[in-house]
PDB file of N, CA and C in Angstrom:
ATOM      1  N   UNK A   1       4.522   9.333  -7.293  1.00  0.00           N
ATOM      2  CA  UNK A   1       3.638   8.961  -6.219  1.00  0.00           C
ATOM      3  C   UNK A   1       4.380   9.054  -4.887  1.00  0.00           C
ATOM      4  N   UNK A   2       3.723   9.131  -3.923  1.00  0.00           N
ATOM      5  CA  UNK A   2       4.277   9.666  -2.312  1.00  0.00           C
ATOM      6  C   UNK A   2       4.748   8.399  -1.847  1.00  0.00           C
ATOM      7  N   UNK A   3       3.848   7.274  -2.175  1.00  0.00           N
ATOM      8  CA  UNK A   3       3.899   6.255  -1.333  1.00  0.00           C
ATOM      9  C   UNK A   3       4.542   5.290  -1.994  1.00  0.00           C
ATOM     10  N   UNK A   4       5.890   4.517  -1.317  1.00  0.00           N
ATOM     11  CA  UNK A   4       6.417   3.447  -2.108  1.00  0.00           C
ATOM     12  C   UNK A   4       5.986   2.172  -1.135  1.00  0.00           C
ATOM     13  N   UNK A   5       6.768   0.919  -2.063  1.00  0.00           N
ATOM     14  CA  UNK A   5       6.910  -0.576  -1.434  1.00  0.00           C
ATOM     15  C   UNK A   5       7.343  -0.433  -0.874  1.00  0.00           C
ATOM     16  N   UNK A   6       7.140  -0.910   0.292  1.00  0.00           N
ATOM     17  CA  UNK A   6       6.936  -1.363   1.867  1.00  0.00           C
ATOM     18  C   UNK A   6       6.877  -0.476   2.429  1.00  0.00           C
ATOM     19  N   UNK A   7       6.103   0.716   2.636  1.00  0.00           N
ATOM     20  CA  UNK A   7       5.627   1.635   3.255  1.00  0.00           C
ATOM     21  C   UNK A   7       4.608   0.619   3.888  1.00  0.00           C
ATOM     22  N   UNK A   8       4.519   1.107   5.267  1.00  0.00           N
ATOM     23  CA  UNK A   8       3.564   1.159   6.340  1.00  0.00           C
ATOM     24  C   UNK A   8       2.473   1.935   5.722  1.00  0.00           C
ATOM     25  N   UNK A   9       1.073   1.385   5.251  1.00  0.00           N
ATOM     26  CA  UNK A   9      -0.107   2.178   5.264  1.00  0.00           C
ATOM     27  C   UNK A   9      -1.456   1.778   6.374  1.00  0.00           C
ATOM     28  N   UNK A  10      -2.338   2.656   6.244  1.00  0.00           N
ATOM     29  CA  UNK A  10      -3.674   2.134   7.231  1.00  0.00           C
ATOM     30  C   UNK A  10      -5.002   2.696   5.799  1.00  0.00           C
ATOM     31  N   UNK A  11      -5.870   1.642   5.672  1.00  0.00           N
ATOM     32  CA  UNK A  11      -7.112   2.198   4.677  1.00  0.00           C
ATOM     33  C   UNK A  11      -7.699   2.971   5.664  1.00  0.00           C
ATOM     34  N   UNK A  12      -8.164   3.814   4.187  1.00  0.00           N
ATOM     35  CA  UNK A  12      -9.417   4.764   5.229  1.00  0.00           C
ATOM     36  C   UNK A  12     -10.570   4.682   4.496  1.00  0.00           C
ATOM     37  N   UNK A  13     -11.111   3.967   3.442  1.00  0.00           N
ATOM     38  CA  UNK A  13     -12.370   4.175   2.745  1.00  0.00           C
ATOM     39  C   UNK A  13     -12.324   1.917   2.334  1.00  0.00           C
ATOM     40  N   UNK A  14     -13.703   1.877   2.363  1.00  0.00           N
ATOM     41  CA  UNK A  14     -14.146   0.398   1.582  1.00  0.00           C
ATOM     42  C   UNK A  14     -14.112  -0.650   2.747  1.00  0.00           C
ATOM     43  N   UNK A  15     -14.067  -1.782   2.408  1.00  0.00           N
ATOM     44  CA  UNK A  15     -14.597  -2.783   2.773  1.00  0.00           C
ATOM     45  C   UNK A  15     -13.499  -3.104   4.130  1.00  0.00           C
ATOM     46  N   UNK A  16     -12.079  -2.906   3.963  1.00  0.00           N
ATOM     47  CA  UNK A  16     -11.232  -3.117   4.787  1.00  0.00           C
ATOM     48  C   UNK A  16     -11.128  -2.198   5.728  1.00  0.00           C
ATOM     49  N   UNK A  17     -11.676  -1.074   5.888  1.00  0.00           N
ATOM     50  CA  UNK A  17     -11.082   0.256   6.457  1.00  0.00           C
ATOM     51  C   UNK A  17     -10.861   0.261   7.990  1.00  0.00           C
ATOM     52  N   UNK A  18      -9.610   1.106   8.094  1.00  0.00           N
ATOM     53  CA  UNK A  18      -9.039   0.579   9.335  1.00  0.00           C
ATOM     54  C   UNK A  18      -7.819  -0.268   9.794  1.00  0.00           C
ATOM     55  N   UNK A  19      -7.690  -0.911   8.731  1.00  0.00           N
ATOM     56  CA  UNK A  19      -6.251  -2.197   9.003  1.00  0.00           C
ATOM     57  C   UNK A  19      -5.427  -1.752   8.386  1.00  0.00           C
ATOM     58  N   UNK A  20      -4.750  -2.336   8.831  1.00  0.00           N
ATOM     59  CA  UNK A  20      -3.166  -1.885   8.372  1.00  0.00           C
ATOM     60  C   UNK A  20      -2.433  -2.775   7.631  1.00  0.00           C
ATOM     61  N   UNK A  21      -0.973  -2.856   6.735  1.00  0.00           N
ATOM     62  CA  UNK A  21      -0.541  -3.373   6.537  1.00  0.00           C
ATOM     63  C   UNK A  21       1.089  -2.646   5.633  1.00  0.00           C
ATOM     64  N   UNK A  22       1.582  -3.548   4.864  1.00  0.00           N
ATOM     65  CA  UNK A  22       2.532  -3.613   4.013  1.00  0.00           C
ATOM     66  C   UNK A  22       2.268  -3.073   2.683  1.00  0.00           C
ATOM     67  N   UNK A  23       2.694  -2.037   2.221  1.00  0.00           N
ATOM     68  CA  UNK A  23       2.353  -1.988   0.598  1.00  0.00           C
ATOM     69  C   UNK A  23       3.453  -2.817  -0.382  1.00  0.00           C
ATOM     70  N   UNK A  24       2.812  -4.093  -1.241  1.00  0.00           N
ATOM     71  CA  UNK A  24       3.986  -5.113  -1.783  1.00  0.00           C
ATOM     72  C   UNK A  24       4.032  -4.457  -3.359  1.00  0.00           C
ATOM     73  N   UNK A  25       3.176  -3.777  -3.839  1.00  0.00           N
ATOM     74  CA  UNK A  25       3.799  -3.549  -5.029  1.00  0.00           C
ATOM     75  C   UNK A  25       2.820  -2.097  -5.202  1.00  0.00           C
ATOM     76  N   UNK A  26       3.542  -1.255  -6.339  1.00  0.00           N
ATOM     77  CA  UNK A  26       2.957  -0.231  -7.058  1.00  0.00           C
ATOM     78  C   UNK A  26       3.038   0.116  -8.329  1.00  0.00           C
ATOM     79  N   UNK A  27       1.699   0.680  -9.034  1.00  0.00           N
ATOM     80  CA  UNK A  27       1.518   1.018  -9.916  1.00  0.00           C
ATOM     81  C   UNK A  27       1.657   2.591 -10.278  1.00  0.00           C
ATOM     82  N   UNK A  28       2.562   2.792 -10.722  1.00  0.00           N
ATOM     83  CA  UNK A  28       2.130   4.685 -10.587  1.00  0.00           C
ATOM     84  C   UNK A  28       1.746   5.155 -11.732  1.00  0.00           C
ATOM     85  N   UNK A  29       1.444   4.743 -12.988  1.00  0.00           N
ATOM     86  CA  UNK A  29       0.591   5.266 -13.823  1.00  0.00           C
ATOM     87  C   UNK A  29      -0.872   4.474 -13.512  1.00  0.00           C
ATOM     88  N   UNK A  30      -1.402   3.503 -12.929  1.00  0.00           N
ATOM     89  CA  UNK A  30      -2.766   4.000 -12.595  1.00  0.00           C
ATOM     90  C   UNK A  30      -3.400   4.112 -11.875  1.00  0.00           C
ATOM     91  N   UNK A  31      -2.290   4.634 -10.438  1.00  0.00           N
ATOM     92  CA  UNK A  31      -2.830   5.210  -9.152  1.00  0.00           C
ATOM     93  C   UNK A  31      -2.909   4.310  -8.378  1.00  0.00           C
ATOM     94  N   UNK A  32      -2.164   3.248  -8.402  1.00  0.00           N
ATOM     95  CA  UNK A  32      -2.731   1.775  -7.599  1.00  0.00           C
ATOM     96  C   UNK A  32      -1.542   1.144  -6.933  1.00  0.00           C
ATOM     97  N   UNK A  33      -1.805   0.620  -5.790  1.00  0.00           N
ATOM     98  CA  UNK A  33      -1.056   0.038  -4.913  1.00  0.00           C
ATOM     99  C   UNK A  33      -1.397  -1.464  -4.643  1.00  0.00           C
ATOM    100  N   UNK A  34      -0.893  -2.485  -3.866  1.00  0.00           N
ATOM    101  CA  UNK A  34      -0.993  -3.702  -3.585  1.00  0.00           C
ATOM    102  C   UNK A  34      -0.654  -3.843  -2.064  1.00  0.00           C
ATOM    103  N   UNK A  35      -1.591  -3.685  -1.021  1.00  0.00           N
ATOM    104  CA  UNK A  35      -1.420  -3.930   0.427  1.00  0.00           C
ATOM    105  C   UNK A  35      -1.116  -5.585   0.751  1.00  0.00           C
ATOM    106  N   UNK A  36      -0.190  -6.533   1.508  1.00  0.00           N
ATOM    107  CA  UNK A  36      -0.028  -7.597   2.039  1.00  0.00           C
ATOM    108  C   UNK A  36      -1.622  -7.352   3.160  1.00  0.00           C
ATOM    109  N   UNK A  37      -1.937  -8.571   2.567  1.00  0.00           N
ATOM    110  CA  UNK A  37      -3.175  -9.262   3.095  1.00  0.00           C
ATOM    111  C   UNK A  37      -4.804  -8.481   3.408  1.00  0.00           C
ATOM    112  N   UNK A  38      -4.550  -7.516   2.186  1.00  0.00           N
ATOM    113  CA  UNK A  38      -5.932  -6.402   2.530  1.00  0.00           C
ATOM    114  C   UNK A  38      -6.290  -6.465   1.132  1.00  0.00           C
ATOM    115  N   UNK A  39      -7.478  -6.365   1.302  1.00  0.00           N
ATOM    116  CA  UNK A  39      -8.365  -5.859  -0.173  1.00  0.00           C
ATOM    117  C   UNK A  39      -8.327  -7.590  -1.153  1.00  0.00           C
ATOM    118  N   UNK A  40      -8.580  -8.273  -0.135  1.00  0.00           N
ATOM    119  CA  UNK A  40      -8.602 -10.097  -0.478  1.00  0.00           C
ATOM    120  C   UNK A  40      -9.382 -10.501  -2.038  1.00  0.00           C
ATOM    121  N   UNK A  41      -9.410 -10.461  -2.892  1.00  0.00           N
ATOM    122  CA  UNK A  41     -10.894 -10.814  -3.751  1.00  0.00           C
ATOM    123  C   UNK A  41     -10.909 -12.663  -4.154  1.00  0.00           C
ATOM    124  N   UNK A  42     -11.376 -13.128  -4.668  1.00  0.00           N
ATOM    125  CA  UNK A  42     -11.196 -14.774  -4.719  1.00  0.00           C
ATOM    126  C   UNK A  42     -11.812 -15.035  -6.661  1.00  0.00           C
ATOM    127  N   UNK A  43     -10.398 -16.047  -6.747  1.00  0.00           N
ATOM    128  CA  UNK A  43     -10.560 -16.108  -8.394  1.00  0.00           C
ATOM    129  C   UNK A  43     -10.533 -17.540  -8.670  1.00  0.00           C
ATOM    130  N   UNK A  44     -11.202 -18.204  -9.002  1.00  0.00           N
ATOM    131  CA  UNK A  44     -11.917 -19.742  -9.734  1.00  0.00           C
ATOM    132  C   UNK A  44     -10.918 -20.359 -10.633  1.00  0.00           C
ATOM    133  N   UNK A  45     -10.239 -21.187 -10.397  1.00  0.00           N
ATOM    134  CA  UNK A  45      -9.545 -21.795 -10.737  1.00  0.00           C
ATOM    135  C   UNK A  45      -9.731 -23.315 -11.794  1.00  0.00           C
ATOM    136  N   UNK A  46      -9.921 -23.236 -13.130  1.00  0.00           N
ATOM    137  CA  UNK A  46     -10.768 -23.985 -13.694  1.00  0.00           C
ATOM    138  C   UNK A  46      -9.588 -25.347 -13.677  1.00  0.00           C
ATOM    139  N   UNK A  47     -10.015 -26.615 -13.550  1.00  0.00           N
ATOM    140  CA  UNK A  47      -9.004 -27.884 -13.753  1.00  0.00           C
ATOM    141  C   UNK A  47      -8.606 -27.958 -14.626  1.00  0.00           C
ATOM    142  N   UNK A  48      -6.850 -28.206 -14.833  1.00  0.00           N
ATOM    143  CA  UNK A  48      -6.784 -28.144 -16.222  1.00  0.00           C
ATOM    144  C   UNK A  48      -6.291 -29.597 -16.929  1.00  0.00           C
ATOM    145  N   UNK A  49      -6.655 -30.939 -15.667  1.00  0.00           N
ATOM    146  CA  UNK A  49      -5.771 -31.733 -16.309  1.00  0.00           C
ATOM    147  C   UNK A  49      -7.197 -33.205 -15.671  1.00  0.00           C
ATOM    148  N   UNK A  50      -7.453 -33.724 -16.645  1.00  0.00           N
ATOM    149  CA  UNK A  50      -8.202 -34.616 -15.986  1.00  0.00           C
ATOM    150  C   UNK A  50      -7.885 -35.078 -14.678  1.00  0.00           C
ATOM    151  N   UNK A  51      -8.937 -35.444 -13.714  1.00  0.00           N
ATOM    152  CA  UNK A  51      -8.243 -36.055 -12.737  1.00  0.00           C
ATOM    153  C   UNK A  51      -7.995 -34.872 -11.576  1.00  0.00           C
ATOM    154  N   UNK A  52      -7.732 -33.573 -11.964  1.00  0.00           N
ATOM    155  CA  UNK A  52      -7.637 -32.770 -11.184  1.00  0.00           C
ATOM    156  C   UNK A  52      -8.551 -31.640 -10.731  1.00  0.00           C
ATOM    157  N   UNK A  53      -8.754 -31.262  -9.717  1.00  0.00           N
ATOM    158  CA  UNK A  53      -9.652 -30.298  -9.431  1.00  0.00           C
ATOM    159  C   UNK A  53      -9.409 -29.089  -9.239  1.00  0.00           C
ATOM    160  N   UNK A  54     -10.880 -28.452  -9.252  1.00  0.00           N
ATOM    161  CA  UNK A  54     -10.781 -26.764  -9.716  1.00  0.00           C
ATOM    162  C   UNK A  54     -10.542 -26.408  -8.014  1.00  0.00           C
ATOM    163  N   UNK A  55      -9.714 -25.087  -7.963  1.00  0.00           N
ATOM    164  CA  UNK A  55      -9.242 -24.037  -6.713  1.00  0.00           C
ATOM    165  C   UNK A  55      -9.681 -22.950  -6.865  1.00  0.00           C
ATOM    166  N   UNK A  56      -9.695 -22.168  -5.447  1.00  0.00           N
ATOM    167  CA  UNK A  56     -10.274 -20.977  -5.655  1.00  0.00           C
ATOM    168  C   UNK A  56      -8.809 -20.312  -4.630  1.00  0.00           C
ATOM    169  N   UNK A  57      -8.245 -19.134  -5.791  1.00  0.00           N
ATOM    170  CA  UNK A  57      -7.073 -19.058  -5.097  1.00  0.00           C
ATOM    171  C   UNK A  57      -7.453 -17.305  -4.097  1.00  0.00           C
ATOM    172  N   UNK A  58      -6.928 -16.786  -3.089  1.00  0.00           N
ATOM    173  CA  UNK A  58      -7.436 -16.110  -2.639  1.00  0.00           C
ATOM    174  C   UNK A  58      -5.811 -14.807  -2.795  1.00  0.00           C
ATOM    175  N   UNK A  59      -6.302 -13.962  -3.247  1.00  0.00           N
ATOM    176  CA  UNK A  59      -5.325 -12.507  -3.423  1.00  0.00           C
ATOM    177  C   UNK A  59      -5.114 -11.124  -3.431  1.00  0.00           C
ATOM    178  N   UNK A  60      -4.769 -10.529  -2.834  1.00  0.00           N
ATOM    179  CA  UNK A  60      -4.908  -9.014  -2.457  1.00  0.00           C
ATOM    180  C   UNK A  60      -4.960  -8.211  -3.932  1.00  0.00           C
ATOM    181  N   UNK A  61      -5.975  -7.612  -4.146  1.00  0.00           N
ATOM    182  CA  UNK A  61      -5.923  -6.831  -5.311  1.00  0.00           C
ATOM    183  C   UNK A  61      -5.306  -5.034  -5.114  1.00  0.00           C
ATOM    184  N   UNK A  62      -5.454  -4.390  -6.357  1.00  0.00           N
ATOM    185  CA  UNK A  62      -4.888  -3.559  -6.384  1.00  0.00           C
ATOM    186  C   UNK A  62      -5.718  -2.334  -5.510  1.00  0.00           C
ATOM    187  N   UNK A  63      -5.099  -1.185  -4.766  1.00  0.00           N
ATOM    188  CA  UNK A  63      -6.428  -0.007  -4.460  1.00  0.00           C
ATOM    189  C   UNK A  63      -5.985   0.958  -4.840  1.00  0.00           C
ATOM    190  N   UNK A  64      -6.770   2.038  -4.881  1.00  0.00           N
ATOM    191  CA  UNK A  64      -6.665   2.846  -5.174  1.00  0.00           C
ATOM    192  C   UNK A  64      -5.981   4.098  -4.511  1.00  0.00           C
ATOM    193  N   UNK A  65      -4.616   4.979  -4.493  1.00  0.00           N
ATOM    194  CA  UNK A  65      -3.974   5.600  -3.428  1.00  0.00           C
ATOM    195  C   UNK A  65      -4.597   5.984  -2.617  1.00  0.00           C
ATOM    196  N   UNK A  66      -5.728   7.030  -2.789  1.00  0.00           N
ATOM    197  CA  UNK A  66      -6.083   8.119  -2.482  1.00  0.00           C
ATOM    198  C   UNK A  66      -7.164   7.270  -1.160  1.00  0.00           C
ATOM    199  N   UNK A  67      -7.192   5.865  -1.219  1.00  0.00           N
ATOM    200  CA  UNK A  67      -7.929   5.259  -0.747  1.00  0.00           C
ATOM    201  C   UNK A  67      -7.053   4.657   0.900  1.00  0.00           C
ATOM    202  N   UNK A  68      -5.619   4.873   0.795  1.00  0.00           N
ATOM    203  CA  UNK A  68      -4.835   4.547   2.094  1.00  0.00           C
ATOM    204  C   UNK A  68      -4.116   6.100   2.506  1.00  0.00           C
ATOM    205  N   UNK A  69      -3.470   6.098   3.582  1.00  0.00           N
ATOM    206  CA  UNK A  69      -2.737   6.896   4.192  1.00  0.00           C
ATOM    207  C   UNK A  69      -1.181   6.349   4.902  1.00  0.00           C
ATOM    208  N   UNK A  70      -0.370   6.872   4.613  1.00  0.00           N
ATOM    209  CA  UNK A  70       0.650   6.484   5.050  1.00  0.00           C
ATOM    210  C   UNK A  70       1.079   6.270   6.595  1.00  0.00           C
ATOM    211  N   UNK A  71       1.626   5.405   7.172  1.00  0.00           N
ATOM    212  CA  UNK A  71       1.530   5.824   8.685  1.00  0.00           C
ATOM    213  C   UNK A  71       3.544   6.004   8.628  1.00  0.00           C
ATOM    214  N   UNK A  72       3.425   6.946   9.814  1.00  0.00           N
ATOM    215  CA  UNK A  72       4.594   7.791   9.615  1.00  0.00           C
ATOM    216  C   UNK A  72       5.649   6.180  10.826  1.00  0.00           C
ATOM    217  N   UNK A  73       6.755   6.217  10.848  1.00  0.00           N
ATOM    218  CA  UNK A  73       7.833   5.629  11.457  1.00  0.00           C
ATOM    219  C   UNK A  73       8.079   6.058  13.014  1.00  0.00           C
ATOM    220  N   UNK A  74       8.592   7.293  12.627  1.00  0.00           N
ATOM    221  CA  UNK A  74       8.334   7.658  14.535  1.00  0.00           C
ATOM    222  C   UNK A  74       7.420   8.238  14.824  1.00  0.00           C
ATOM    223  N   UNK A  75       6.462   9.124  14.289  1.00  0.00           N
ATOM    224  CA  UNK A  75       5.352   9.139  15.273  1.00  0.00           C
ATOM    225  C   UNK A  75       4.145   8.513  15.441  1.00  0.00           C
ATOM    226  N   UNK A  76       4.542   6.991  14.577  1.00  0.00           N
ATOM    227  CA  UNK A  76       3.177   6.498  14.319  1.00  0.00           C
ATOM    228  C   UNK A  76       1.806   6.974  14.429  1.00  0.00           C
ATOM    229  N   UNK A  77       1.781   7.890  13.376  1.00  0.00           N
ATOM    230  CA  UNK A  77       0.500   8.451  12.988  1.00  0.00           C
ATOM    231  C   UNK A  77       0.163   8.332  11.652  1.00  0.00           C
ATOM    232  N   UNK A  78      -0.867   8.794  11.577  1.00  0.00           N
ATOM    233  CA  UNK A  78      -1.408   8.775  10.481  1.00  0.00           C
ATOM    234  C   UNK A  78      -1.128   9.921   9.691  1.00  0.00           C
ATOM    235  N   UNK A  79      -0.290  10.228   8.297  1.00  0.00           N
ATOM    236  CA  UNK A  79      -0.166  11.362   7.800  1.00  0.00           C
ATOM    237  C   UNK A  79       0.420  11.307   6.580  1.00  0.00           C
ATOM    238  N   UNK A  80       0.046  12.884   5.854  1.00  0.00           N
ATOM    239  CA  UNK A  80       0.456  13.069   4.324  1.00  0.00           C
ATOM    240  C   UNK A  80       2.064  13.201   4.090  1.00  0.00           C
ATOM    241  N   UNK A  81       2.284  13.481   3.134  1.00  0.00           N
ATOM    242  CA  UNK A  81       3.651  13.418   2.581  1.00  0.00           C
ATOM    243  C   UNK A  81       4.258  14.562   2.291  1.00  0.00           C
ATOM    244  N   UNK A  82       5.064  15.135   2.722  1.00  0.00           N
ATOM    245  CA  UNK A  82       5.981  16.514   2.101  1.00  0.00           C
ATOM    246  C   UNK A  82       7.109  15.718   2.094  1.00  0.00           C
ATOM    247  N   UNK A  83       7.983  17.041   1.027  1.00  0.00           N
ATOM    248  CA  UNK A  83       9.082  16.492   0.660  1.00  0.00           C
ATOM    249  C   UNK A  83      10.114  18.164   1.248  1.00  0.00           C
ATOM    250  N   UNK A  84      10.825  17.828   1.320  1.00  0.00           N
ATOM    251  CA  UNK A  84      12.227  18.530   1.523  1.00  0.00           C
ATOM    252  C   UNK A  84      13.862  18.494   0.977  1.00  0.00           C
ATOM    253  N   UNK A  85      14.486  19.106   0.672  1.00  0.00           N
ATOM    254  CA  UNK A  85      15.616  19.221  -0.040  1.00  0.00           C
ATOM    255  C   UNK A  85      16.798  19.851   1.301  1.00  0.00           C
ATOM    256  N   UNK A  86      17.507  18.488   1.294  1.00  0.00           N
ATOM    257  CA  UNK A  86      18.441  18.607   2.162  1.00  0.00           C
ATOM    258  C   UNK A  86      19.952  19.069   2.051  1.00  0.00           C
ATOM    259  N   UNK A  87      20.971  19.183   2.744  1.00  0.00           N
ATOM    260  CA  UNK A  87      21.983  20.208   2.417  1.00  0.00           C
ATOM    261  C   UNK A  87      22.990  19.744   1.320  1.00  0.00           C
ATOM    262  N   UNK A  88      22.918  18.267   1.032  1.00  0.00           N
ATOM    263  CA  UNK A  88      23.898  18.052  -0.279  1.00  0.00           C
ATOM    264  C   UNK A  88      22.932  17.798  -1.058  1.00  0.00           C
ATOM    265  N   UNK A  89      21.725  18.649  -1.567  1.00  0.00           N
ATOM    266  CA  UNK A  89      20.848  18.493  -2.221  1.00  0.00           C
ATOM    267  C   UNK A  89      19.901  17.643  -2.617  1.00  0.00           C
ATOM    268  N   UNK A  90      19.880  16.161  -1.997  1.00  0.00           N
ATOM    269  CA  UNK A  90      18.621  15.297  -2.349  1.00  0.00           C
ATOM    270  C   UNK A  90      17.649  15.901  -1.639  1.00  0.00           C
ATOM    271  N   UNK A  91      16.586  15.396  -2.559  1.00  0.00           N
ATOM    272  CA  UNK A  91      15.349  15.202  -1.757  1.00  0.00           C
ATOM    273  C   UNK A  91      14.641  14.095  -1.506  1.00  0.00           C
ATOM    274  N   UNK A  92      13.545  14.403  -0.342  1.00  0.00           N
ATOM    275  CA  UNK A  92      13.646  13.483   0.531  1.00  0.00           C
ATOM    276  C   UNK A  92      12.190  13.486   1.082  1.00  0.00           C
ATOM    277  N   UNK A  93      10.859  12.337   1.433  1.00  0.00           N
ATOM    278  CA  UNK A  93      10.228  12.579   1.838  1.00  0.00           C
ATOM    279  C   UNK A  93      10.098  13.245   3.352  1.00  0.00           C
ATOM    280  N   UNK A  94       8.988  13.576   3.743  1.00  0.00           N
ATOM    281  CA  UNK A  94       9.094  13.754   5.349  1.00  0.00           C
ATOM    282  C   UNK A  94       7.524  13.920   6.072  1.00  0.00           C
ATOM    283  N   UNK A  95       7.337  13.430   6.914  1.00  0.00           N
ATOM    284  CA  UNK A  95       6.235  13.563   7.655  1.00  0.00           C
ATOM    285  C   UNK A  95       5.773  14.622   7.660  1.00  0.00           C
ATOM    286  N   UNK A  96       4.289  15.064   7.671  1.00  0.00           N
ATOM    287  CA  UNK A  96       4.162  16.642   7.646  1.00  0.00           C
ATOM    288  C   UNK A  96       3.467  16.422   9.223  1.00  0.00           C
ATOM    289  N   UNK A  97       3.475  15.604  10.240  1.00  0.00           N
ATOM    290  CA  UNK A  97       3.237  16.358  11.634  1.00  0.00           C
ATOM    291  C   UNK A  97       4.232  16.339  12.497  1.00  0.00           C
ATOM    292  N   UNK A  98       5.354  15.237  12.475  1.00  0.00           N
ATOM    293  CA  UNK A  98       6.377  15.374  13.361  1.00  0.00           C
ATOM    294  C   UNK A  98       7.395  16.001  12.527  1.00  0.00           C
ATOM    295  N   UNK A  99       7.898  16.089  10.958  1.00  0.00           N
ATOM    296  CA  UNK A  99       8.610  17.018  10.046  1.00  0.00           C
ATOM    297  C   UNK A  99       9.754  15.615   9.905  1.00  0.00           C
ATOM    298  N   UNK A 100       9.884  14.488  10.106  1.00  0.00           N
ATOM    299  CA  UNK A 100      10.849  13.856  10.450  1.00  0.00           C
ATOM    300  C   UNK A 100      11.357  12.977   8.992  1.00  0.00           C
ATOM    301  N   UNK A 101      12.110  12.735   8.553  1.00  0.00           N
ATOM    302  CA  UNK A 101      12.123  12.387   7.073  1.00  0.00           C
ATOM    303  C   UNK A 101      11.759  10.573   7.386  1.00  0.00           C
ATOM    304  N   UNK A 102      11.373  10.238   6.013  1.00  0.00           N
ATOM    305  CA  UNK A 102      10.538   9.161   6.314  1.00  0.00           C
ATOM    306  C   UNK A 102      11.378   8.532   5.238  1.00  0.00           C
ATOM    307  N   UNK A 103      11.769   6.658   5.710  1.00  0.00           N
ATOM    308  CA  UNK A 103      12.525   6.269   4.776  1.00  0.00           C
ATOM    309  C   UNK A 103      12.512   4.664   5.354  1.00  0.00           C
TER     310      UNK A 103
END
């Protein structure tokens, strides 16, 4: 997958689209990412001890890649991913509008 943890992304499709944030975790066998504080859903928290009451805890769920875009470091834009192979041979992502390696 192009996009790792803590990449800078912005959504472009669903309920959030438009904001930005942190990517905190990834899935790469099923295409899914975890943005800091986007894609919120809310889960019911049943009591489990007499005496105590039920919560509703609130948490960023998983999205789907194809559903964010990476935003690049120096040219803060919005853009896809190429990769390049540099002179002691790693490779390496890189911005495909300013060409600038991204890290």
């Amino acid at each position: 997958m192009k996009i790792k943890k803590s990449d800078k992304v912005k959504i472009i499709t669903g309920k959030d689209k438009g904001k930005e944030g942190k990517v905190l975790e990834v899935f790469p066998e099923e295409r899914k990412l975890v943005v800091e504080g986007l894609n919120l859903v809310v889960k019911h928290m049943r009591p489990r001890r007499d005496g105590e009451k039920g919560q509703r805890i609130q948490f960023p769920a998983p999205l789907r890649v194809s559903n964010v875009m990476l935003t690049c470091n120096k040219c803060n834009k919005l853009t896809r991913v190429g990769y390049k192979i540099l002179e002691n041979g790693k490779k390496v992502r890189m911005c495909k509008k300013c060409k600038e390696v991204i890290e």
